[in-house]
N, C-alpha and C. Protein backbone atom coordinates (compact mmCIF):
# COMPACT_ATOMS: atom_id res chain seq x y z
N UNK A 1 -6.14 25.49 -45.73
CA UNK A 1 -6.80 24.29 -45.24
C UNK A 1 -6.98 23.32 -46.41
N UNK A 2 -6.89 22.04 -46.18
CA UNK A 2 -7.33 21.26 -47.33
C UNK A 2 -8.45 20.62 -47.79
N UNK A 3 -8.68 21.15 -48.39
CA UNK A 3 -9.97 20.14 -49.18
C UNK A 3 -9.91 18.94 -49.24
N UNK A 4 -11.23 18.10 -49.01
CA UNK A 4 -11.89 16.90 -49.16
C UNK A 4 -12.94 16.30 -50.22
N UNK A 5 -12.91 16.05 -50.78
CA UNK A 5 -14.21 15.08 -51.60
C UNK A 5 -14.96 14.45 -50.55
N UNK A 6 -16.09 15.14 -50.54
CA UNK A 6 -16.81 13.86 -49.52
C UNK A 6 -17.85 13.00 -50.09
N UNK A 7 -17.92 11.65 -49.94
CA UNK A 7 -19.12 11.23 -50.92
C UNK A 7 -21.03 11.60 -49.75
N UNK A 8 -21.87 10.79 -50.56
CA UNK A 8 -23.19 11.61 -50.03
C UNK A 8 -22.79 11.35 -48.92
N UNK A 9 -22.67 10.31 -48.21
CA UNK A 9 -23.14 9.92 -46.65
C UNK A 9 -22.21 11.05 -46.12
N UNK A 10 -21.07 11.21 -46.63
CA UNK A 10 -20.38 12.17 -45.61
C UNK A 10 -20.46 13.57 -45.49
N UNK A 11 -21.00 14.05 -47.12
CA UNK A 11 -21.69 15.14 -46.86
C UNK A 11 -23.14 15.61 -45.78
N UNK A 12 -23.68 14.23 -46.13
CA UNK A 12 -24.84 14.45 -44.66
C UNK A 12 -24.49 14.39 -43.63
N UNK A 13 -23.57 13.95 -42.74
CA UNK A 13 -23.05 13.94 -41.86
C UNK A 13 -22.89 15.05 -41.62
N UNK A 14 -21.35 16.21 -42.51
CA UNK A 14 -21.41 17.35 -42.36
C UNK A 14 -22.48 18.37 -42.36
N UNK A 15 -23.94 18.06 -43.02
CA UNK A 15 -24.53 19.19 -42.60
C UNK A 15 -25.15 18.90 -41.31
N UNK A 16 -25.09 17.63 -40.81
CA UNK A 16 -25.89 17.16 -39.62
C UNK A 16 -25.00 17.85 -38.33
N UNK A 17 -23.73 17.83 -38.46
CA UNK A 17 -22.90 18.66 -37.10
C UNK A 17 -22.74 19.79 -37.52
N UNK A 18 -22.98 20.52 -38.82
CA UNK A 18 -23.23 21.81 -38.94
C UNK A 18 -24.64 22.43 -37.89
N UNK A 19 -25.34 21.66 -38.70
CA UNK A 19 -27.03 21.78 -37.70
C UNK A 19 -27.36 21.50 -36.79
N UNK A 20 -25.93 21.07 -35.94
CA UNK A 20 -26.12 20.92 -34.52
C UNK A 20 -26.66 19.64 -34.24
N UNK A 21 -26.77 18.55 -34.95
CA UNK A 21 -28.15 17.35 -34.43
C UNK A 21 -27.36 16.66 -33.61
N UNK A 22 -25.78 16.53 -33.63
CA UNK A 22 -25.08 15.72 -32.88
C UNK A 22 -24.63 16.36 -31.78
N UNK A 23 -24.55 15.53 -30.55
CA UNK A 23 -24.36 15.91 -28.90
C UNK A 23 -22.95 15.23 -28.54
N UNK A 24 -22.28 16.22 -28.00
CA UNK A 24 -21.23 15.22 -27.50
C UNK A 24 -21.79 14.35 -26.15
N UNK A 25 -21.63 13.18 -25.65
CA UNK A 25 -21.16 12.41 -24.84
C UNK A 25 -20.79 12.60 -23.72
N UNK A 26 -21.70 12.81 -22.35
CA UNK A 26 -21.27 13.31 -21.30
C UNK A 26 -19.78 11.87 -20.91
N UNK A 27 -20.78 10.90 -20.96
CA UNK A 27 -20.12 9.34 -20.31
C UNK A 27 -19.42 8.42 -21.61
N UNK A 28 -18.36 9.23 -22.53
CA UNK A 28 -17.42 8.70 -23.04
C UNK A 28 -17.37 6.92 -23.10
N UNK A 29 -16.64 6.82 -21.81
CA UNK A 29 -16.38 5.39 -21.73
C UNK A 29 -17.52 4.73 -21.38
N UNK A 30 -18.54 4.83 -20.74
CA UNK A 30 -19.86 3.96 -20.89
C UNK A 30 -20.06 3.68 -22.70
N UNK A 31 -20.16 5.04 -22.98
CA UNK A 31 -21.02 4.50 -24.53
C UNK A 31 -19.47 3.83 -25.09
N UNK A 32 -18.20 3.87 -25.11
CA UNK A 32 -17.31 3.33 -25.37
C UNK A 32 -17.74 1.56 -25.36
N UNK A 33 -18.10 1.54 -23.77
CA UNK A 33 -17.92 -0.16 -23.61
C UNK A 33 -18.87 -0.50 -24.01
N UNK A 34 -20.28 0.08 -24.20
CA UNK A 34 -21.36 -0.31 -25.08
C UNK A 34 -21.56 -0.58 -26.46
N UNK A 35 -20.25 0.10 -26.97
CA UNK A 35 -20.05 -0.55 -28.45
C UNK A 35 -19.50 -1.48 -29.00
N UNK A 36 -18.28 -1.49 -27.72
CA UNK A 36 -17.17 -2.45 -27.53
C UNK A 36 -18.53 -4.11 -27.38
N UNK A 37 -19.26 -3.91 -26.63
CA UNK A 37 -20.14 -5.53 -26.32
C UNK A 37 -21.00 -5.35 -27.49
N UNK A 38 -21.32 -4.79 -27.89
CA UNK A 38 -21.93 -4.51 -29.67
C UNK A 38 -21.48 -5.53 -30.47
N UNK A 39 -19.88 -4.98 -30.38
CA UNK A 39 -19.50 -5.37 -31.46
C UNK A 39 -18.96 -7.11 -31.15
N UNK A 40 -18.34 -7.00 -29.58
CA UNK A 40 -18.23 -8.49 -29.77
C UNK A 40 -19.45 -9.70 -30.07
N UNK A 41 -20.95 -8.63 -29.55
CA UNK A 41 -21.96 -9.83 -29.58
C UNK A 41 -22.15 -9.83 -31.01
N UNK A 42 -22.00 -9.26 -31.99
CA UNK A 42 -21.73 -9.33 -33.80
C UNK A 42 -20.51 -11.09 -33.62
N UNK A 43 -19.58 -10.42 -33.58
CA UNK A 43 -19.00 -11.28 -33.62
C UNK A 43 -19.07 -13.15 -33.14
N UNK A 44 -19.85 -12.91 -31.98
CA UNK A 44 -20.10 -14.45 -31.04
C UNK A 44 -21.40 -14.79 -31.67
N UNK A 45 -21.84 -14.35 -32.84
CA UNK A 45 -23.32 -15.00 -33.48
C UNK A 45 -22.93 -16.45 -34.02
N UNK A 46 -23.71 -17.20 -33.76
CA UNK A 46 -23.51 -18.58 -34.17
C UNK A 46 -24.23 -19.02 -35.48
N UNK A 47 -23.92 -19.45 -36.12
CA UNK A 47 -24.09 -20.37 -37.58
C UNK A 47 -23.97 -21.47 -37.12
N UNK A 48 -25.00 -22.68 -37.56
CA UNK A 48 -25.01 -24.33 -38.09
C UNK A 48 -24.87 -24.38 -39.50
N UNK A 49 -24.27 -25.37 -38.70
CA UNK A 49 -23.39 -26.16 -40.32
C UNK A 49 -23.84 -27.59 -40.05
N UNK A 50 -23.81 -28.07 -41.12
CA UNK A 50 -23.92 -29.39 -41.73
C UNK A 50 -22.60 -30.59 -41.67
N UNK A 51 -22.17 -31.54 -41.30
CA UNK A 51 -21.05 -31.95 -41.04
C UNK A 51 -21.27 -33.67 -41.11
N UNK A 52 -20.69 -34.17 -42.31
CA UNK A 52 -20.80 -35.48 -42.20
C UNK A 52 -19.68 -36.52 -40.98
N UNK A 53 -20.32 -37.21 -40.12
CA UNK A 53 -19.24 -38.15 -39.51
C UNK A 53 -19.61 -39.39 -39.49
N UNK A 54 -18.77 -40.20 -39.11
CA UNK A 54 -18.93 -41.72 -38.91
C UNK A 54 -19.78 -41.45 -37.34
N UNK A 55 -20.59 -42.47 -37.37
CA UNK A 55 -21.23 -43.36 -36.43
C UNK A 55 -19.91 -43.23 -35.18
N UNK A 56 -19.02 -43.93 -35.28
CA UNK A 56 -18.10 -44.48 -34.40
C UNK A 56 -17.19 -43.03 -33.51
N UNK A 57 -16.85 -41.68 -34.94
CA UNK A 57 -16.57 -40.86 -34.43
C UNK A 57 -17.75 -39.95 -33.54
N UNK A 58 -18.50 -39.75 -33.74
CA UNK A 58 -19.93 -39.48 -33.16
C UNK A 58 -19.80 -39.76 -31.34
N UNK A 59 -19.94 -41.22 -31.98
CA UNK A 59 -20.17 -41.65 -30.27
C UNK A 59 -19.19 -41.72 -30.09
N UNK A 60 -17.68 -41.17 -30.38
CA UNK A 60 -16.60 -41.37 -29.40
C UNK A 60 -16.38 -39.90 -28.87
N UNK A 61 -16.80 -39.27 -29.67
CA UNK A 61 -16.93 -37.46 -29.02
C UNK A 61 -17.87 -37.63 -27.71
N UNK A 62 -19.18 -38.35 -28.19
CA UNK A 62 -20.12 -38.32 -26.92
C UNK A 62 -19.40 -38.43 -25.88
N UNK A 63 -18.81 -39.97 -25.70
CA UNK A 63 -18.50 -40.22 -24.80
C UNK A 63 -17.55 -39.62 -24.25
N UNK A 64 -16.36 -38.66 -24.54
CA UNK A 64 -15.13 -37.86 -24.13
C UNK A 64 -16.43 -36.51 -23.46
N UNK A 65 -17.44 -36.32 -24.25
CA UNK A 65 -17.89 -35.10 -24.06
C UNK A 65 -18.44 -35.51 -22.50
N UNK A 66 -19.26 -36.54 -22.46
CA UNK A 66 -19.68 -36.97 -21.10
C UNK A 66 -18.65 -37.32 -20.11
N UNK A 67 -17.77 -37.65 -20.42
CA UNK A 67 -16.95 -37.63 -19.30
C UNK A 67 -16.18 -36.41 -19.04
N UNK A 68 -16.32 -35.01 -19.80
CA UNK A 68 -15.71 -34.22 -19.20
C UNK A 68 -17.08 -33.43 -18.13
N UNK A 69 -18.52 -33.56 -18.91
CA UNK A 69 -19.57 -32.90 -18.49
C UNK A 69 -20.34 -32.14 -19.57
N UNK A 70 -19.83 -31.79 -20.45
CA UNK A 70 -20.42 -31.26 -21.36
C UNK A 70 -21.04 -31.57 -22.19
N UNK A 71 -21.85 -30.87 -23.35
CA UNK A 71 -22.76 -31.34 -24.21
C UNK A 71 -21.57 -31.70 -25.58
N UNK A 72 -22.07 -32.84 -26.05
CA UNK A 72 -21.06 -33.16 -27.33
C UNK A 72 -21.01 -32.24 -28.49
N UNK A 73 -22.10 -31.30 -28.58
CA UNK A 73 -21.89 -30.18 -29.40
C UNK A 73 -20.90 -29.13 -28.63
N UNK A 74 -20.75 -28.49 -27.74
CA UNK A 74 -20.30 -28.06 -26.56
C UNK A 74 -18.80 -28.15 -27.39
N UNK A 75 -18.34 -29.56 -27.19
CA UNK A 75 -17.12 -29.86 -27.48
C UNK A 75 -16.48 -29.37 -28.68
N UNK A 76 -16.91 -30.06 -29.55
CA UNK A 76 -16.50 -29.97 -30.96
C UNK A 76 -16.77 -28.45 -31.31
N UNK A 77 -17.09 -27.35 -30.62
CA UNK A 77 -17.32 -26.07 -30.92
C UNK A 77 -16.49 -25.79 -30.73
N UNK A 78 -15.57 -26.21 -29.42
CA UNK A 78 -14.48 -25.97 -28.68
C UNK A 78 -13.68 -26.13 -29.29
N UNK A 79 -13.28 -27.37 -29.76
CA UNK A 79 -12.16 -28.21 -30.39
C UNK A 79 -11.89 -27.24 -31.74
N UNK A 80 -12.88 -26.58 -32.45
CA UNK A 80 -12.68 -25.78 -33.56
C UNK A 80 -12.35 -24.48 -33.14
N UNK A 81 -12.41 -24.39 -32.17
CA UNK A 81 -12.45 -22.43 -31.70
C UNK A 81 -10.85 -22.66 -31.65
N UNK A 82 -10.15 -23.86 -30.91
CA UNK A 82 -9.04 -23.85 -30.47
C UNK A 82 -8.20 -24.26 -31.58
N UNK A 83 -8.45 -25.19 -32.62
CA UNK A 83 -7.69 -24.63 -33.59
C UNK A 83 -7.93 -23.54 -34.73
N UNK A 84 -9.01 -23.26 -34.58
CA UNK A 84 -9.23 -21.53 -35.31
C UNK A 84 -8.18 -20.51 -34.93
N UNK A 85 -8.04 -20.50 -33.37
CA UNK A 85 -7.36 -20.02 -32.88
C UNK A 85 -5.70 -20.43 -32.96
N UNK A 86 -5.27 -21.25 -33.20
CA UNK A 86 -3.67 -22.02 -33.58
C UNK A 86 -3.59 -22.56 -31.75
N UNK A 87 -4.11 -22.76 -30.83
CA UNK A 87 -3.96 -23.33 -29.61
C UNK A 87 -4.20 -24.78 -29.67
N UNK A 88 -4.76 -25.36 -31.11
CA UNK A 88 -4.31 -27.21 -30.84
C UNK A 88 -4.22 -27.00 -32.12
N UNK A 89 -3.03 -28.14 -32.26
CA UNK A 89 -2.29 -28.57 -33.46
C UNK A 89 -2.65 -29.88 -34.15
N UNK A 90 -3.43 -30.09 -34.97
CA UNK A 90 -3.55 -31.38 -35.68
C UNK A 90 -2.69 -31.65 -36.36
N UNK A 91 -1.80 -33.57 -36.33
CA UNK A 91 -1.68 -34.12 -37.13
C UNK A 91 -2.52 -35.25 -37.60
N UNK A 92 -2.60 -35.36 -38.80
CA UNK A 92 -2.94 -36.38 -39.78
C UNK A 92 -2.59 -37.50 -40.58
């Protein structure tokens, strides 16, 4: 069999399923999808930022934002998710 180096945490671990403290999981995929929304709500945490604009660009977002329905922050969250994502292409 082969040997491992384990550092501390993983040595505690091993004496912890030596000592029995860990249970397997009747409902697998429940606690599955419960980690799975864990981890995306980690991920969907929001940060403000600071962002200088013109006056003119300002109120021209407003107004695109109001005419679709949405809030003008709304938008420009959008507008960045979608090129974060490579789904809109800016030129300059």
């Amino acid at each position: 069999m082969k040997s491992y180096k384990l550092d501390k945490e993983e040595e505690q671990i091993l004496k912890d399923i030596e000592a029995g403290k860990y249970k397997s999981v009747s409902n697998l995929r429940e606690e599955m999808k419960k980690a799975r929304e864990a981890a995306n709500n980690t991920l969907n945490k929001t940060k403000n930022i600071n962002i200088r604009l013109t006056v003119k660009d300002i109120n021209d977002v407003k107004t695109r934002a109001m005419e679709a329905g949405l809030p003008y922050q709304t938008l420009i969250a959008a507008l960045i998710r979608q090129y974060a994502s490579g789904k809109l292409q800016i030129s300059i």
